[in-house]
Structures are given as structure tokens and as C-alpha cells.
C-alpha atoms as a PDB file:
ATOM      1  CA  UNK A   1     -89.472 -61.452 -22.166  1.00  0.00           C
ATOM      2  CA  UNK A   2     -92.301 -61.074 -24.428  1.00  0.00           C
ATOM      3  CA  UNK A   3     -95.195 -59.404 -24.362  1.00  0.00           C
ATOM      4  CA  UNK A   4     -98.858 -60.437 -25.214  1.00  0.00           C
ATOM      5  CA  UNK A   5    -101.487 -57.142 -25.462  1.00  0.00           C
ATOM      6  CA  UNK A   6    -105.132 -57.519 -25.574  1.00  0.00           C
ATOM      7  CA  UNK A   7    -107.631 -54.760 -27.081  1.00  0.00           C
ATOM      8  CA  UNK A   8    -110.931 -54.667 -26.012  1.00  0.00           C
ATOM      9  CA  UNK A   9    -113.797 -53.356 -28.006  1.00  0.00           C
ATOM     10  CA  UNK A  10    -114.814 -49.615 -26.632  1.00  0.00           C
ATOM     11  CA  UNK A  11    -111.840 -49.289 -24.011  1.00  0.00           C
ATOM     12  CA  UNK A  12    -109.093 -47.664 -24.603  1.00  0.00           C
ATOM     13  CA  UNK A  13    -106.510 -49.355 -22.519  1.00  0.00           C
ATOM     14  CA  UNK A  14    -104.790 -52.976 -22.861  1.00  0.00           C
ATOM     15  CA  UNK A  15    -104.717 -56.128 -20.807  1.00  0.00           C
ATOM     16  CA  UNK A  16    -101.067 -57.407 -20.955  1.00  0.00           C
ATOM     17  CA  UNK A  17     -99.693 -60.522 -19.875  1.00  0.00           C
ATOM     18  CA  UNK A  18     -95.511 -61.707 -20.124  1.00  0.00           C
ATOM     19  CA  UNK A  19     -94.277 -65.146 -20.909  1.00  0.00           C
ATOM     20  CA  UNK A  20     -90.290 -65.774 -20.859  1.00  0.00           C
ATOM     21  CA  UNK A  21     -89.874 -67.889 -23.990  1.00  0.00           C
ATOM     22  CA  UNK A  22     -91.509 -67.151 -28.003  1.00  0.00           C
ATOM     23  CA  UNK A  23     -92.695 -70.545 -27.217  1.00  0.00           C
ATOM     24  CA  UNK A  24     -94.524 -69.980 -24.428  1.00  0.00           C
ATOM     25  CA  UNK A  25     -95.702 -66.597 -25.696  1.00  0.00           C
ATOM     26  CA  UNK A  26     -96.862 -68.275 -29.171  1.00  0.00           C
ATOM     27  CA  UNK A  27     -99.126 -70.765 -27.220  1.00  0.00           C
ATOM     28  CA  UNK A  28    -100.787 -68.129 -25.109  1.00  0.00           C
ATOM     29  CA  UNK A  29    -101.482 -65.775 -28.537  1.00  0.00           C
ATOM     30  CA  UNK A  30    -102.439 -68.984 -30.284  1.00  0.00           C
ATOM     31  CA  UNK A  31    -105.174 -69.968 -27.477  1.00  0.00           C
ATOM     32  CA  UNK A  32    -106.375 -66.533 -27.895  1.00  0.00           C
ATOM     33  CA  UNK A  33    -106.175 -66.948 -31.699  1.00  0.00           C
ATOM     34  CA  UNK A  34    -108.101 -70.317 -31.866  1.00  0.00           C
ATOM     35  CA  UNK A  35    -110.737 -68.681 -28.941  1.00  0.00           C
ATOM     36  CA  UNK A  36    -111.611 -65.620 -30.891  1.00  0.00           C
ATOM     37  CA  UNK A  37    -111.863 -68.070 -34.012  1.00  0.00           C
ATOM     38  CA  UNK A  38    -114.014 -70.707 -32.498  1.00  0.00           C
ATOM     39  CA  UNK A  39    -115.727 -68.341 -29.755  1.00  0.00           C
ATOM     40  CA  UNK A  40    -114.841 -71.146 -27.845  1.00  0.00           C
ATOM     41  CA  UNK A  41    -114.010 -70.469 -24.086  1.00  0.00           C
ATOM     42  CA  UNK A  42    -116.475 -67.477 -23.648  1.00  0.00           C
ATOM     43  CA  UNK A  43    -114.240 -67.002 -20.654  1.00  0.00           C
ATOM     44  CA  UNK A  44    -110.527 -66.524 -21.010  1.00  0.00           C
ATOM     45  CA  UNK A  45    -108.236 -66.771 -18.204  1.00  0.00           C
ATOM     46  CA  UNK A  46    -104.685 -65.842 -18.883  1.00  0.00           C
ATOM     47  CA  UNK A  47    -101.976 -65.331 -16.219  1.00  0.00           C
ATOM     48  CA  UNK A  48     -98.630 -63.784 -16.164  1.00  0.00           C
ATOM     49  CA  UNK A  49     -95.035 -65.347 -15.742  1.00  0.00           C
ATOM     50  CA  UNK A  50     -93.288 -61.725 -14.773  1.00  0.00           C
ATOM     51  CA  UNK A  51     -96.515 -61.000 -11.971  1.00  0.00           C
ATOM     52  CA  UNK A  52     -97.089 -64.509 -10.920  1.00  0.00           C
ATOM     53  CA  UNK A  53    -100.583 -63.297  -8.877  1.00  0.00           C
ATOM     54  CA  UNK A  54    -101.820 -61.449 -11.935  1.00  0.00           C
ATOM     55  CA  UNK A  55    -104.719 -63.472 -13.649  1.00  0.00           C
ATOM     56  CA  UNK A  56    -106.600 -61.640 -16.570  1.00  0.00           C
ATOM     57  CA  UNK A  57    -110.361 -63.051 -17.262  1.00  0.00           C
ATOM     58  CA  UNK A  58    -111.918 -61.690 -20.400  1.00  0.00           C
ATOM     59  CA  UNK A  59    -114.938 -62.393 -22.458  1.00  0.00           C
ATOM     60  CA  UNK A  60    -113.750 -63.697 -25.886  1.00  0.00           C
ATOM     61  CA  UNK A  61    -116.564 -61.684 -28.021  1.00  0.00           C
ATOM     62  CA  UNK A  62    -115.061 -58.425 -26.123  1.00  0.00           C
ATOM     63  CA  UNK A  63    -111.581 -58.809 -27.633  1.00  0.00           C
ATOM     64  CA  UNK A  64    -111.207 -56.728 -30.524  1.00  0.00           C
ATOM     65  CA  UNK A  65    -107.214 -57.395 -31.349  1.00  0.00           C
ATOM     66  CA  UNK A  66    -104.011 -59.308 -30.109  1.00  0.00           C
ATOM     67  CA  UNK A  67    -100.587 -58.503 -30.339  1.00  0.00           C
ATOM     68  CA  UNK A  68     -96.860 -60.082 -29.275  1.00  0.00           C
ATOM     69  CA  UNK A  69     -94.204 -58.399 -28.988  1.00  0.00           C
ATOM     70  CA  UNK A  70     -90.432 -58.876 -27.601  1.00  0.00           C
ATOM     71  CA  UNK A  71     -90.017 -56.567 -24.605  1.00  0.00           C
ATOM     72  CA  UNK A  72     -87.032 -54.462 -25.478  1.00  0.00           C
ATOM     73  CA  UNK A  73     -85.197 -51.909 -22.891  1.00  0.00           C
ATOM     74  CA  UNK A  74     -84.969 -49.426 -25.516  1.00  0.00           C
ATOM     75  CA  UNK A  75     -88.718 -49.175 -26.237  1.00  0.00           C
ATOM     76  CA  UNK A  76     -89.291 -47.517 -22.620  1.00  0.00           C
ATOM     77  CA  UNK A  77     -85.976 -45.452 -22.970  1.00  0.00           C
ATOM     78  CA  UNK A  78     -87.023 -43.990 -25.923  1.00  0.00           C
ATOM     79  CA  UNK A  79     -90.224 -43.170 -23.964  1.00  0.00           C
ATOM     80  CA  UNK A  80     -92.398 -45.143 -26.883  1.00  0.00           C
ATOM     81  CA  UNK A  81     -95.334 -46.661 -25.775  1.00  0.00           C
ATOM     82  CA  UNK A  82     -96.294 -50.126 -25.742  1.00  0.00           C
ATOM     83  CA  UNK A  83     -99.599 -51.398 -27.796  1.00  0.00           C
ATOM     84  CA  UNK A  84    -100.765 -51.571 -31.552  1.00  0.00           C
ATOM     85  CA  UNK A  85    -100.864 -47.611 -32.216  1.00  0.00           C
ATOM     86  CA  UNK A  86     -98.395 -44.406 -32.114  1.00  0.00           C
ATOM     87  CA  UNK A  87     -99.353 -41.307 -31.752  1.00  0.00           C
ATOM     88  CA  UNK A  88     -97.991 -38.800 -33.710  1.00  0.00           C
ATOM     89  CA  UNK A  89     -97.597 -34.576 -32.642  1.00  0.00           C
ATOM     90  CA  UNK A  90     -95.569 -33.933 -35.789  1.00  0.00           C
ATOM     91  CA  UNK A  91     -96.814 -31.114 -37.233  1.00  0.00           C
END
């Protein structure tokens, strides 16, 4: 399963969506690519493969970063937390 995150500009959580191939993931982070590129939808719609009823619509010019990732069963064992930054307590 992999993962596609969304940041948006002044909020500090992320929009995911899944997709169960690279292929299918590296489309959906491409259209988001070529839309943030081109401004072209203003409106994205994205759904998700694992949550068939979830449907994500954002405004292109509000997305500040993308990421993909493979969802791995160790990242949540390890009690790591998905997205683009860690936090760090080490002193």
C-alpha cells in the first residue's frame, strides 16, 4: 500500500489518500505534480483505494507539499509518525 500526503499552507495536519500499486500511486502524485505546476484544476479531487467513500477536494494554490511513501507495518510499531517531518525530544 502506498501512501500519498498532502500539506496545506497554514494547517498543520495532512490530507492522505492510499493507492495499492507504485503505479497507481505515481499517477495520483504526478496529477498533483503537473496541477501545482500548471495551477491547472483549481479544484482537486482525489479519492482513496483503502476508504473507498473517502474523496479529498482541495484547492491547488493551498497545497504547499506532496509526499509518497510505502506504508510499512513497522513505521506504526515503532510509534513513528507518518508525514514529511520528525520531531525530535533528544536532549
Amino acid at each position: 500500500m502506498f501512501i500519498i500526503d498532502l500539506a496545506l499552507k497554514n494547517t498543520p495536519s495532512m490530507l492522505s489518500v492510499q493507492r495499492k500499486t507504485l503505479e497507481d500511486a505515481k499517477a495520483v502524485y504526478q496529477q498533483i505534480l503537473d496541477a501545482l505546476r500548471n495551477g491547472n484544476p483549481t479544484l482537486l479531487e482525489i479519492t482513496c483505494e483503502q476508504q473507498p467513500e473517502k474523496t479529498i477536494g482541495v484547492l491547488v494554490s493551498e497545497i504547499s507539499a506532496v509526499q509518497m511513501s510505502e506504508k510499512s507495518s513497522t513505521g506504526a510499531a515503532s510509534g513513528k509518525a507518518p508525514g514529511f517531518f520528525a520531531i525530535s525530544s533528544a536532549e
